[in-house]
PDB file of N, CA and C in Angstrom:
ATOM      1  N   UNK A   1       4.967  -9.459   6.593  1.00  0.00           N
ATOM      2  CA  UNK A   1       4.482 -10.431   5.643  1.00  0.00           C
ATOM      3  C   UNK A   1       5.399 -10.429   4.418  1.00  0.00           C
ATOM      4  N   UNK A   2       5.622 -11.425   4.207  1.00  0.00           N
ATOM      5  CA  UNK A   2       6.925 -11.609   2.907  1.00  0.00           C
ATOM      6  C   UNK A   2       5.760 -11.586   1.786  1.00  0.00           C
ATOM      7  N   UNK A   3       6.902 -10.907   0.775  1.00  0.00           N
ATOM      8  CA  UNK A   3       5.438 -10.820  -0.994  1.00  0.00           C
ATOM      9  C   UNK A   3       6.719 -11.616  -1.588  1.00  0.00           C
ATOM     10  N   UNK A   4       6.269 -11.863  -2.749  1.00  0.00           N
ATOM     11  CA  UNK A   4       7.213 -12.810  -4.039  1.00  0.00           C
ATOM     12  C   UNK A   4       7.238 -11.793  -5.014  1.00  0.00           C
ATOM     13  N   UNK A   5       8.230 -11.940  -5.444  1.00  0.00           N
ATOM     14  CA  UNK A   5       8.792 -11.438  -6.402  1.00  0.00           C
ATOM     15  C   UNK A   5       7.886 -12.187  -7.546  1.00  0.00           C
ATOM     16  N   UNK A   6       7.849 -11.062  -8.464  1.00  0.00           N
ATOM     17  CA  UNK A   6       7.778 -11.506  -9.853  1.00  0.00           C
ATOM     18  C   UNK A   6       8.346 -11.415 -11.563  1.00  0.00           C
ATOM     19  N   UNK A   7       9.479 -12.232 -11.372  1.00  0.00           N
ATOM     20  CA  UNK A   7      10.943 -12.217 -12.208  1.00  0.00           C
ATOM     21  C   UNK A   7      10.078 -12.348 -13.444  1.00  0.00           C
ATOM     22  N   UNK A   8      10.627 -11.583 -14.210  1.00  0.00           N
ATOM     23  CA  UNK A   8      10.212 -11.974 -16.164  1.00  0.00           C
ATOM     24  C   UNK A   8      10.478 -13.461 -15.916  1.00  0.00           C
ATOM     25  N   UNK A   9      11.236 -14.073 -15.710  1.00  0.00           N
ATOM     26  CA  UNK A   9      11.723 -15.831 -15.980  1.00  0.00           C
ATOM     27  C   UNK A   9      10.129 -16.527 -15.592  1.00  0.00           C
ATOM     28  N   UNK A  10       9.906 -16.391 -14.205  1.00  0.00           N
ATOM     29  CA  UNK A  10       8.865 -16.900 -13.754  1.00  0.00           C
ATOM     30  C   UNK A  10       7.004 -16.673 -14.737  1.00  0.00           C
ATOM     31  N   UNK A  11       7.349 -15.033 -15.284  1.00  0.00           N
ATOM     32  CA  UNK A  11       6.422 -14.627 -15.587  1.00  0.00           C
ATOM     33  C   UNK A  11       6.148 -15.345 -17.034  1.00  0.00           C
ATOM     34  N   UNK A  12       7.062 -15.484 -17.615  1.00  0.00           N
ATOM     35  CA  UNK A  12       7.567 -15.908 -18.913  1.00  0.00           C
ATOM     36  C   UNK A  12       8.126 -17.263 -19.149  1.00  0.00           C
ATOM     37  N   UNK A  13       7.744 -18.379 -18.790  1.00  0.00           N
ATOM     38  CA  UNK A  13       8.739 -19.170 -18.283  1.00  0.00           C
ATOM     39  C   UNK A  13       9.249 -19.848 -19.859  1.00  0.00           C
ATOM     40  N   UNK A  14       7.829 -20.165 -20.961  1.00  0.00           N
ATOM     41  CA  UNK A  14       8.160 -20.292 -22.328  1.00  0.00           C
ATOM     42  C   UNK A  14       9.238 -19.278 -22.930  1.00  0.00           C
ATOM     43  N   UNK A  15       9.669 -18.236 -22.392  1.00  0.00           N
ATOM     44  CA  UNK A  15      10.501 -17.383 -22.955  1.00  0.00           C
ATOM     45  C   UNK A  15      11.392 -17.497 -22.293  1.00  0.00           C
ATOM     46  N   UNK A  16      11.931 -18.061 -21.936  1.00  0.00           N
ATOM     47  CA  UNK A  16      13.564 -18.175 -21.130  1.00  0.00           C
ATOM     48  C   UNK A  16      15.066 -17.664 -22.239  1.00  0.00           C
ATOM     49  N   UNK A  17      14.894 -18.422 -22.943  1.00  0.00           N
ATOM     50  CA  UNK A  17      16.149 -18.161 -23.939  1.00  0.00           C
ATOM     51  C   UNK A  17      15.462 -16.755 -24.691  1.00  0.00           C
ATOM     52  N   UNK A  18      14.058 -16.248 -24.968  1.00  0.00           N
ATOM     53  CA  UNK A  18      14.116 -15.507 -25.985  1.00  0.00           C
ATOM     54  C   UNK A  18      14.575 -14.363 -24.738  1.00  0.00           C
ATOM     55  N   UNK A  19      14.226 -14.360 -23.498  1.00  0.00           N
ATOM     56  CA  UNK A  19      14.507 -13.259 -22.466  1.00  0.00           C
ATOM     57  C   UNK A  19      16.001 -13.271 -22.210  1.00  0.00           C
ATOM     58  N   UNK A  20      16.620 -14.527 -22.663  1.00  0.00           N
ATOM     59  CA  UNK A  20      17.867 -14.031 -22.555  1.00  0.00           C
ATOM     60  C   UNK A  20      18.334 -13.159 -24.026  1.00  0.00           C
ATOM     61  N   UNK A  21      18.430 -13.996 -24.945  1.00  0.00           N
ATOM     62  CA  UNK A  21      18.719 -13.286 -26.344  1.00  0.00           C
ATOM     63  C   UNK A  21      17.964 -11.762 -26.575  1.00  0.00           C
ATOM     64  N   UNK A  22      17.219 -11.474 -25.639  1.00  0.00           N
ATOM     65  CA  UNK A  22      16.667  -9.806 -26.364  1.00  0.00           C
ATOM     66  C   UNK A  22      17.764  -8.934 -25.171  1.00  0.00           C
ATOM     67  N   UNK A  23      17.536  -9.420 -24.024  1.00  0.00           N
ATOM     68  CA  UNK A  23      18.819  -8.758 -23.247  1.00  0.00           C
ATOM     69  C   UNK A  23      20.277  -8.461 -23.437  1.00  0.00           C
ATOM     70  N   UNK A  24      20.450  -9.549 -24.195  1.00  0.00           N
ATOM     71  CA  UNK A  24      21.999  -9.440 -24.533  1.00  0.00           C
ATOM     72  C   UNK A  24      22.137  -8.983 -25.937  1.00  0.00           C
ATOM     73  N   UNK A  25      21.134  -8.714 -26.867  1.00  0.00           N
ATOM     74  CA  UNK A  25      20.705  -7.960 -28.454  1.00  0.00           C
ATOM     75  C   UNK A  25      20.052  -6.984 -28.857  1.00  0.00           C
ATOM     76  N   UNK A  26      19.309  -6.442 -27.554  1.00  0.00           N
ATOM     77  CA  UNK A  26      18.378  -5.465 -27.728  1.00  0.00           C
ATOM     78  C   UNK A  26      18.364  -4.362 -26.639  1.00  0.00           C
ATOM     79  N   UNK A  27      18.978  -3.364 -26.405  1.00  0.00           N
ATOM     80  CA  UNK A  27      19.194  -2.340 -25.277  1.00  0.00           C
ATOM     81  C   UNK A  27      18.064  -2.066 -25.059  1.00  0.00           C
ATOM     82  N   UNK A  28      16.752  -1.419 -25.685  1.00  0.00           N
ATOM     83  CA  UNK A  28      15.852  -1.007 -25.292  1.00  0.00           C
ATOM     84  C   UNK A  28      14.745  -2.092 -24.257  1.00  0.00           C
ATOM     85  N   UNK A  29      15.180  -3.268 -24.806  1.00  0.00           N
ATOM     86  CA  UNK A  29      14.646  -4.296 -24.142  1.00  0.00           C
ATOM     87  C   UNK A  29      15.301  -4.309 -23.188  1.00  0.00           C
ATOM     88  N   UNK A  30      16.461  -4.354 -23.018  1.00  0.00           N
ATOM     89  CA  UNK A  30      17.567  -4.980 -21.630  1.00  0.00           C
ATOM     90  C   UNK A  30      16.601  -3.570 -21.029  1.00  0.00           C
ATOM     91  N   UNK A  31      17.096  -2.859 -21.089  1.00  0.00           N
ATOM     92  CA  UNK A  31      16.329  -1.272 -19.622  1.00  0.00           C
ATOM     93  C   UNK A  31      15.284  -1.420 -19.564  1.00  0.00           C
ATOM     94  N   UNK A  32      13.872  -1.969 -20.785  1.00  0.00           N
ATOM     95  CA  UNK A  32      12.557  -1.872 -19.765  1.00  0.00           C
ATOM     96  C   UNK A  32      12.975  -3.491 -19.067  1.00  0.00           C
ATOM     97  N   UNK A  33      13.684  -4.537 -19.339  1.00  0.00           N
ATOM     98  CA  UNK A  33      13.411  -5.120 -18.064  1.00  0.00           C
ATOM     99  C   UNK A  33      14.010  -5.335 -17.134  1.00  0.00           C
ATOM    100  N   UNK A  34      15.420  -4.301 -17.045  1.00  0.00           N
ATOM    101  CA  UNK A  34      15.974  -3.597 -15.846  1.00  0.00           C
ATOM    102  C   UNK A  34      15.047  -2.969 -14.911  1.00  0.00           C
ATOM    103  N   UNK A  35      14.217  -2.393 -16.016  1.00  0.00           N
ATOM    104  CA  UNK A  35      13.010  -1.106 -14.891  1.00  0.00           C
ATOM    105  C   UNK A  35      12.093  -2.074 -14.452  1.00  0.00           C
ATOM    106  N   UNK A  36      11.810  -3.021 -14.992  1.00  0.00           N
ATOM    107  CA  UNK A  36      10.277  -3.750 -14.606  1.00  0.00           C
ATOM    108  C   UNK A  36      11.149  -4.488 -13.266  1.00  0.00           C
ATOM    109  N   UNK A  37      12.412  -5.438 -13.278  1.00  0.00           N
ATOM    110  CA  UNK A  37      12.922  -5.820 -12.593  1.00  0.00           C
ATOM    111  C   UNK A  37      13.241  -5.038 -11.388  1.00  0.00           C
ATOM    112  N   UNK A  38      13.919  -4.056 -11.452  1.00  0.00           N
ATOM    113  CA  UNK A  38      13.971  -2.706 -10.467  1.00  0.00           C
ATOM    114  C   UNK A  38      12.670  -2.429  -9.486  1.00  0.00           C
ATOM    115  N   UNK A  39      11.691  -2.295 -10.198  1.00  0.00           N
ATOM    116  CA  UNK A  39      10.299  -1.574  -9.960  1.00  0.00           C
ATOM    117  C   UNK A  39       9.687  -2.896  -8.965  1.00  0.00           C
ATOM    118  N   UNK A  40       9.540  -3.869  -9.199  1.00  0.00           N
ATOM    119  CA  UNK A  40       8.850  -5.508  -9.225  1.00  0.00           C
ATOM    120  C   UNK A  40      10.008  -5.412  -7.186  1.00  0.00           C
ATOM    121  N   UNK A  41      11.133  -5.213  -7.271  1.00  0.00           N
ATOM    122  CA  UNK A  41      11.763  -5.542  -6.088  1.00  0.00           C
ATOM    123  C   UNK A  41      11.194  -4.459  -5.306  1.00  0.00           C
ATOM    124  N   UNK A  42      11.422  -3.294  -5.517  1.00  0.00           N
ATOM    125  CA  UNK A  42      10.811  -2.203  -4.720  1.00  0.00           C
ATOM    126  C   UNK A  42       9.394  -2.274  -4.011  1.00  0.00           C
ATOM    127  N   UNK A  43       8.424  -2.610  -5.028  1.00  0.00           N
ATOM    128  CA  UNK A  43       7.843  -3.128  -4.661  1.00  0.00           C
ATOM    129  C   UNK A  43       7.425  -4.017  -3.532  1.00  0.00           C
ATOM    130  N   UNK A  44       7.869  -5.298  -3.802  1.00  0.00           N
ATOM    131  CA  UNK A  44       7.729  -6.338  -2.822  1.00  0.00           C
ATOM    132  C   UNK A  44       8.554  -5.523  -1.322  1.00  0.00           C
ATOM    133  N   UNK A  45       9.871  -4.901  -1.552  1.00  0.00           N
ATOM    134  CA  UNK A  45      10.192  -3.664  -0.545  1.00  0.00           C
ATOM    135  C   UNK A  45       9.169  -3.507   0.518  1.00  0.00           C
ATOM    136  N   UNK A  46       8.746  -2.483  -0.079  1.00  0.00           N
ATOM    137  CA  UNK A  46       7.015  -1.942  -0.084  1.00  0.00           C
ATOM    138  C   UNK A  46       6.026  -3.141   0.741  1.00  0.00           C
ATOM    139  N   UNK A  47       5.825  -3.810   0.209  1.00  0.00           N
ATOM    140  CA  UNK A  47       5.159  -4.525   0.641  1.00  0.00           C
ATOM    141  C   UNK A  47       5.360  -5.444   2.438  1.00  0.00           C
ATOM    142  N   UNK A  48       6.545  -5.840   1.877  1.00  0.00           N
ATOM    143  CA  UNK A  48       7.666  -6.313   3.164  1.00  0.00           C
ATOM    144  C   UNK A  48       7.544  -5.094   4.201  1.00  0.00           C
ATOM    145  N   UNK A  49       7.337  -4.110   4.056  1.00  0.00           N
ATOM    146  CA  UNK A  49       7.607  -3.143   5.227  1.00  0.00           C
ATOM    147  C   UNK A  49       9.100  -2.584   5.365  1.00  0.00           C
ATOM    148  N   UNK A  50       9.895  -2.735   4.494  1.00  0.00           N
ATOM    149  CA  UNK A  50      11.159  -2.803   4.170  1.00  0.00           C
ATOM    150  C   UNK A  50      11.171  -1.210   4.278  1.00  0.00           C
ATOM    151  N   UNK A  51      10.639  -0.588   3.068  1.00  0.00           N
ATOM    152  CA  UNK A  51      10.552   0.604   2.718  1.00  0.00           C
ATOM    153  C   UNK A  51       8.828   1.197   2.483  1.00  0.00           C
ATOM    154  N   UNK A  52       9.025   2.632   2.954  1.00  0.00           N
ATOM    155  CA  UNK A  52       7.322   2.876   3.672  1.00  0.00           C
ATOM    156  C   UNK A  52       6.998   3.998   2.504  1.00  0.00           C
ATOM    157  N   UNK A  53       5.957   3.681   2.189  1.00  0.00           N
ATOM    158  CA  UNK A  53       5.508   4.039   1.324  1.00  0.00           C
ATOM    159  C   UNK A  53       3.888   3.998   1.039  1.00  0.00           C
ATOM    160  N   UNK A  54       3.072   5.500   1.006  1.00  0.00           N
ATOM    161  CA  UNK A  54       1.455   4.987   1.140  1.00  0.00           C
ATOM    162  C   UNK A  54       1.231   4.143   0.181  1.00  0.00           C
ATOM    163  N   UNK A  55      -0.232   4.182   0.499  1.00  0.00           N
ATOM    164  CA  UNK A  55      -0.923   3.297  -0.701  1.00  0.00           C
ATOM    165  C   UNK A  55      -1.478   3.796  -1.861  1.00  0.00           C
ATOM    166  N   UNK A  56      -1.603   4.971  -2.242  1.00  0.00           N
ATOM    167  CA  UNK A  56      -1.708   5.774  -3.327  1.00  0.00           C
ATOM    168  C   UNK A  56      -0.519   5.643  -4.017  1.00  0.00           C
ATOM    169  N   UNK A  57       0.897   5.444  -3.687  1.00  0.00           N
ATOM    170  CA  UNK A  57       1.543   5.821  -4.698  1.00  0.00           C
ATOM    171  C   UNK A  57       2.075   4.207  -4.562  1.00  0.00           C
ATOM    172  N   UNK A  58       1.578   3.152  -4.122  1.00  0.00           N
ATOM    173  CA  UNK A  58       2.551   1.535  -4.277  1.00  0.00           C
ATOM    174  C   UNK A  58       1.089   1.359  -5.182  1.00  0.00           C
ATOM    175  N   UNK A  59      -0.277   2.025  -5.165  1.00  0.00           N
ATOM    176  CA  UNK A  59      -0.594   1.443  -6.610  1.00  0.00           C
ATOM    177  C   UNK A  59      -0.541   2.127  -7.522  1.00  0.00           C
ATOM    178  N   UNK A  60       0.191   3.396  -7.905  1.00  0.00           N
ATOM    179  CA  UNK A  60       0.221   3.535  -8.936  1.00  0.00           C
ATOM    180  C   UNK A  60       2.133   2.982  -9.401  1.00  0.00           C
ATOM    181  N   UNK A  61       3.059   2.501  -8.573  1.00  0.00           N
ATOM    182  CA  UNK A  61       3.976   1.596  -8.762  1.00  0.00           C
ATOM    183  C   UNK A  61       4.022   0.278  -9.508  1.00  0.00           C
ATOM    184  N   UNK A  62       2.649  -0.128  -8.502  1.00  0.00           N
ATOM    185  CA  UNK A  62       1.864  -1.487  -9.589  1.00  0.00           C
ATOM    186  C   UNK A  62       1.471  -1.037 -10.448  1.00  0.00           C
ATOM    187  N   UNK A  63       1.091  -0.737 -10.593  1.00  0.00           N
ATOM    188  CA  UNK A  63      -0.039   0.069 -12.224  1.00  0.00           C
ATOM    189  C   UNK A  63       1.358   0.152 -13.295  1.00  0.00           C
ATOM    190  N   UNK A  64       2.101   0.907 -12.976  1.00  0.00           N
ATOM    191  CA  UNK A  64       3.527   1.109 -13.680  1.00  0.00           C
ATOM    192  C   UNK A  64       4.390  -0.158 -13.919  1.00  0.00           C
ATOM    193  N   UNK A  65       4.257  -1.362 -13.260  1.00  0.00           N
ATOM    194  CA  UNK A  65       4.385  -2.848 -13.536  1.00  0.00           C
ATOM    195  C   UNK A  65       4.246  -3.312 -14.103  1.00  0.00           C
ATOM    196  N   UNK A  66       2.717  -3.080 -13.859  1.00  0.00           N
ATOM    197  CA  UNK A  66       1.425  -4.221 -15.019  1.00  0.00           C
ATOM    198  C   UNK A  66       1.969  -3.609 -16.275  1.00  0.00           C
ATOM    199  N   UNK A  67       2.102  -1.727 -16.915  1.00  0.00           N
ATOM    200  CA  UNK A  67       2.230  -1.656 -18.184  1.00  0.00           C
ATOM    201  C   UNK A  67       3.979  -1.836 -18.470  1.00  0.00           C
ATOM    202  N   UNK A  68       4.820  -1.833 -17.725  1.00  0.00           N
ATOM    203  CA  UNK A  68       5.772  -1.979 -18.398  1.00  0.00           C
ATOM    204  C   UNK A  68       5.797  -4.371 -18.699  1.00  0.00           C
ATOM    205  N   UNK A  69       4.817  -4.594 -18.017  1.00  0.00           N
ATOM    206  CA  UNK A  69       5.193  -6.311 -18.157  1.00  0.00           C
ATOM    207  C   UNK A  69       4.345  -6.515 -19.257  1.00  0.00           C
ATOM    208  N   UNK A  70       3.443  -5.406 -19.943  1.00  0.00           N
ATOM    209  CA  UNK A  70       2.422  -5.520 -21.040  1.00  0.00           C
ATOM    210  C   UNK A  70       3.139  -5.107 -22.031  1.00  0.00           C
ATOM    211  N   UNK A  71       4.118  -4.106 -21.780  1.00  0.00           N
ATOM    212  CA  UNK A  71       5.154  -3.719 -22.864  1.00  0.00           C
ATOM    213  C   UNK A  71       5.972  -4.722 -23.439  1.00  0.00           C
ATOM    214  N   UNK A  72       6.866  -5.663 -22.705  1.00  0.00           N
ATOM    215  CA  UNK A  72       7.750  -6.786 -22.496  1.00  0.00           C
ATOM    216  C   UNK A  72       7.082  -7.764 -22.684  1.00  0.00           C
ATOM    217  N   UNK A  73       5.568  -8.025 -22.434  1.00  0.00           N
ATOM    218  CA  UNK A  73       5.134  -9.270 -23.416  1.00  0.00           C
ATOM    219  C   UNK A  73       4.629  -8.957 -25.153  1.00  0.00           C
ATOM    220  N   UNK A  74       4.612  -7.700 -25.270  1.00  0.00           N
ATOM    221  CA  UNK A  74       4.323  -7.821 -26.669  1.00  0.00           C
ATOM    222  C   UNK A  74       5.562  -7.719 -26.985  1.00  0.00           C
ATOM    223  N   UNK A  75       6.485  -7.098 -26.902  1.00  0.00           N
ATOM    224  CA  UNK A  75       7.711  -7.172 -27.376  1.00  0.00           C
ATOM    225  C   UNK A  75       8.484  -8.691 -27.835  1.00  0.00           C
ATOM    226  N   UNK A  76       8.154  -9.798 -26.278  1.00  0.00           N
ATOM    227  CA  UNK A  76       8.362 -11.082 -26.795  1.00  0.00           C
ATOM    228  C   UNK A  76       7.793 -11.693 -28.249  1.00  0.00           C
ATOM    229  N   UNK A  77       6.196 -11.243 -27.893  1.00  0.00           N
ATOM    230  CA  UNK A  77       5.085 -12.038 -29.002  1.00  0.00           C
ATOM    231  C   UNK A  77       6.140 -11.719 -30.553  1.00  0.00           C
ATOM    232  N   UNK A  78       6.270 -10.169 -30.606  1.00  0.00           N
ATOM    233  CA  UNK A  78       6.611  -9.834 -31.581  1.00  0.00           C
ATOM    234  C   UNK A  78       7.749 -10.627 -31.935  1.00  0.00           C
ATOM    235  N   UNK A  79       8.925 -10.671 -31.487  1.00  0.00           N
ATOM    236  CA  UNK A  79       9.701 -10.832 -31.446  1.00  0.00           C
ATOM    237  C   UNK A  79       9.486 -12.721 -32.066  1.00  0.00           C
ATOM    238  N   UNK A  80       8.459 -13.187 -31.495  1.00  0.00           N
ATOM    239  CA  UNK A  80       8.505 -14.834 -31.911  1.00  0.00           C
ATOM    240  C   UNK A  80       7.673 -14.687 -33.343  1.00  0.00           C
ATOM    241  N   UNK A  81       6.580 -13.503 -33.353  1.00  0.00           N
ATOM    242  CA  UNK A  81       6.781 -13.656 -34.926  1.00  0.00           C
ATOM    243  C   UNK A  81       7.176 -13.042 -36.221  1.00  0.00           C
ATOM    244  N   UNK A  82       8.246 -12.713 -35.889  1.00  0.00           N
ATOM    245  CA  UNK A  82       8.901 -12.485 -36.702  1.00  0.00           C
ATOM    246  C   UNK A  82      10.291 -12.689 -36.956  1.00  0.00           C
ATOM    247  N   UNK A  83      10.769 -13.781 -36.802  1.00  0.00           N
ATOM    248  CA  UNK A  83      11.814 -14.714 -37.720  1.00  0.00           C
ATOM    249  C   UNK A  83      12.014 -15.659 -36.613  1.00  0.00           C
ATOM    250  N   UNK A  84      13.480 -16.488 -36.943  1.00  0.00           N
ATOM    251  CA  UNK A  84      14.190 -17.395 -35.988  1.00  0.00           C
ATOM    252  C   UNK A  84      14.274 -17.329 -34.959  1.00  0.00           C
ATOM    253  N   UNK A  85      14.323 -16.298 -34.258  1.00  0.00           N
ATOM    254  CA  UNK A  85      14.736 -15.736 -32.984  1.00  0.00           C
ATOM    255  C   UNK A  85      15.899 -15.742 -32.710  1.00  0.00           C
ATOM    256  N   UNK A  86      16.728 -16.013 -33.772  1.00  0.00           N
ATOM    257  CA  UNK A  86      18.197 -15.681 -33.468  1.00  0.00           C
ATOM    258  C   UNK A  86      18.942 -14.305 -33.216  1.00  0.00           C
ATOM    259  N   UNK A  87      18.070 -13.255 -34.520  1.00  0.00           N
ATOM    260  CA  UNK A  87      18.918 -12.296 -34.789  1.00  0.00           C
ATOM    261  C   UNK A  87      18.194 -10.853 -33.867  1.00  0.00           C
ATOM    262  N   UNK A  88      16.887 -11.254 -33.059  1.00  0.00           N
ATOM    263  CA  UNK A  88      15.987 -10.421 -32.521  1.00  0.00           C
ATOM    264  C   UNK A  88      15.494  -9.219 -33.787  1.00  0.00           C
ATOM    265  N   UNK A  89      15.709  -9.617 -34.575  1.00  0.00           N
ATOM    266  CA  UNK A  89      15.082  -8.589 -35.326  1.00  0.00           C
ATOM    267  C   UNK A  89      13.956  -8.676 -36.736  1.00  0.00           C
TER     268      UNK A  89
END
């Protein structure tokens, strides 16, 4: 059974440019959404039958998803209020 991916772009779709500008301005941002990105493929992996893995530890994989995509949306929020969004800071 094929799973979908779930890309920050898709997840975020109002944030397109700010997901690009924190990636290319903000390291700590670029690696959690290297890891969420990383984690999110493995996953679907997982899921696909690709790579075997019980079910005790693909939900606590998800679980580790959900908070790093809870991390990366406040980070956006923040990020929109507080200035232009030019300078990410």
């Amino acid at each position: 059974m094929h799973v979908d991916h779930h890309p920050l772009i898709r997840d975020f779709p109002a944030q397109r440019e700010r997901l690009q500008e924190l990636r290319q301005h903000d390291l700590h941002f670029a690696r959690l959404a290297e890891r969420y990105e990383d984690l999110d493929k493995r996953i679907c992996r997982i899921e696909d039958g690709v790579e075997p893995l019980d079910d005790a530890a693909l939900g606590a994989l998800k679980q580790e998803r959900v908070v790093l995509k809870d991390d990366i949306a406040r980070q956006l929020e923040k990020r929109a209020a507080s200035c232009c969004g030019k300078c990410c800071g």
